[in-house]
C-alpha atoms as a PDB file:
ATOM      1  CA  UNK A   1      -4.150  12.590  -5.483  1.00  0.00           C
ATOM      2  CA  UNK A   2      -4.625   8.931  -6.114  1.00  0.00           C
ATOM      3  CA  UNK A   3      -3.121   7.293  -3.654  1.00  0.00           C
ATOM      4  CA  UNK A   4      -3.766   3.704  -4.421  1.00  0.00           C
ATOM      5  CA  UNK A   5      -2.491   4.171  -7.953  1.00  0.00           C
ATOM      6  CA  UNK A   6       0.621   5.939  -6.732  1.00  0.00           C
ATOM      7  CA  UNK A   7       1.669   3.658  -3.827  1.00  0.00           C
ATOM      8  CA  UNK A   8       0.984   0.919  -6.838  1.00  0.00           C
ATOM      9  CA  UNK A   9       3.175   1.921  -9.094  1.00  0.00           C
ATOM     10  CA  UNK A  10       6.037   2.621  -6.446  1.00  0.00           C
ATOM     11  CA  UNK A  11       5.470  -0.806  -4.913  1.00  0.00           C
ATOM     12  CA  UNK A  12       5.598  -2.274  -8.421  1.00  0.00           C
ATOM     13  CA  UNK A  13       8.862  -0.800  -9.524  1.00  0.00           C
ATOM     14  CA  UNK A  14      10.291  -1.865  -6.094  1.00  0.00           C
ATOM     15  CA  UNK A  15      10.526   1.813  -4.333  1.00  0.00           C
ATOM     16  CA  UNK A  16       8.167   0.388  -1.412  1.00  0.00           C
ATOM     17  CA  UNK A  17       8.405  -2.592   0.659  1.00  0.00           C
ATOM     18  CA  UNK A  18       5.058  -4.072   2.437  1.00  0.00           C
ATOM     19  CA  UNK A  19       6.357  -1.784   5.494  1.00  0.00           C
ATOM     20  CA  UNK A  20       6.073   1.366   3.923  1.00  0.00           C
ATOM     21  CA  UNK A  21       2.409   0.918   2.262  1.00  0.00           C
ATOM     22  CA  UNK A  22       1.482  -0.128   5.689  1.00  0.00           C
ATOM     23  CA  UNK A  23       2.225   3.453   6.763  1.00  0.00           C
ATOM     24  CA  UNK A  24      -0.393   4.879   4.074  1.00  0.00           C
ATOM     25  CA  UNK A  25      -2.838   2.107   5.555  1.00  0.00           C
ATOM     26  CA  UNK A  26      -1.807   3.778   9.077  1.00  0.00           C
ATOM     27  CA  UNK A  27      -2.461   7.449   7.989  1.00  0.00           C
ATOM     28  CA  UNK A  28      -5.688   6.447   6.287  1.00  0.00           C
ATOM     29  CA  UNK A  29      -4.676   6.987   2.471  1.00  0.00           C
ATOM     30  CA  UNK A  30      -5.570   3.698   1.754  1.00  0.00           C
ATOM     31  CA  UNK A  31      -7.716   0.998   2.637  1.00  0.00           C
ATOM     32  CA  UNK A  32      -6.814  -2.370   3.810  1.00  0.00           C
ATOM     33  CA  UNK A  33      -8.694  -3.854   0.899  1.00  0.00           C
ATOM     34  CA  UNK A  34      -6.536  -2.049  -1.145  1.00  0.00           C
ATOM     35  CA  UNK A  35      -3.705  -2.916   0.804  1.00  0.00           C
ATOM     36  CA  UNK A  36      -3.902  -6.229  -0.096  1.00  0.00           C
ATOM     37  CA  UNK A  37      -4.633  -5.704  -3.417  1.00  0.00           C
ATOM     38  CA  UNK A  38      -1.335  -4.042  -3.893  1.00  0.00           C
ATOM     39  CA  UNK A  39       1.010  -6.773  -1.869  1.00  0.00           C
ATOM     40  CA  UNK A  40      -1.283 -10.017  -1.881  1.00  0.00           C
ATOM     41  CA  UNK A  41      -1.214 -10.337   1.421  1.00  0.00           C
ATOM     42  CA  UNK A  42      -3.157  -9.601   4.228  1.00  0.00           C
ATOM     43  CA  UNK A  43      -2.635  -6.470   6.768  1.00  0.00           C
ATOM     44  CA  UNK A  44      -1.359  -7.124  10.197  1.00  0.00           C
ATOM     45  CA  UNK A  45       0.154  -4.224  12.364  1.00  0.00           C
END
């Protein structure tokens, strides 16, 4: 599974807030790089 695509596209249609794709950061689905690619901003717990 693509994770980065998927949490994406539910972040993008408004199905995620910055909270929930820091839980995939959290269980190591995706990187904090991509993390900020997906939200613009930067990580902090």
């Amino acid at each position: 599974m693509d994770w980065f695509k998927t949490v994406k596209t539910y972040y993008d249609a408004g199905y995620y807030t910055n909270d929930n794709v820091k839980v995939f950061v959290i269980k190591n689905k995706i990187t904090v790089a991509q993390y900020k690619q997906i939200t613009d901003e930067d990580y902090s717990i």
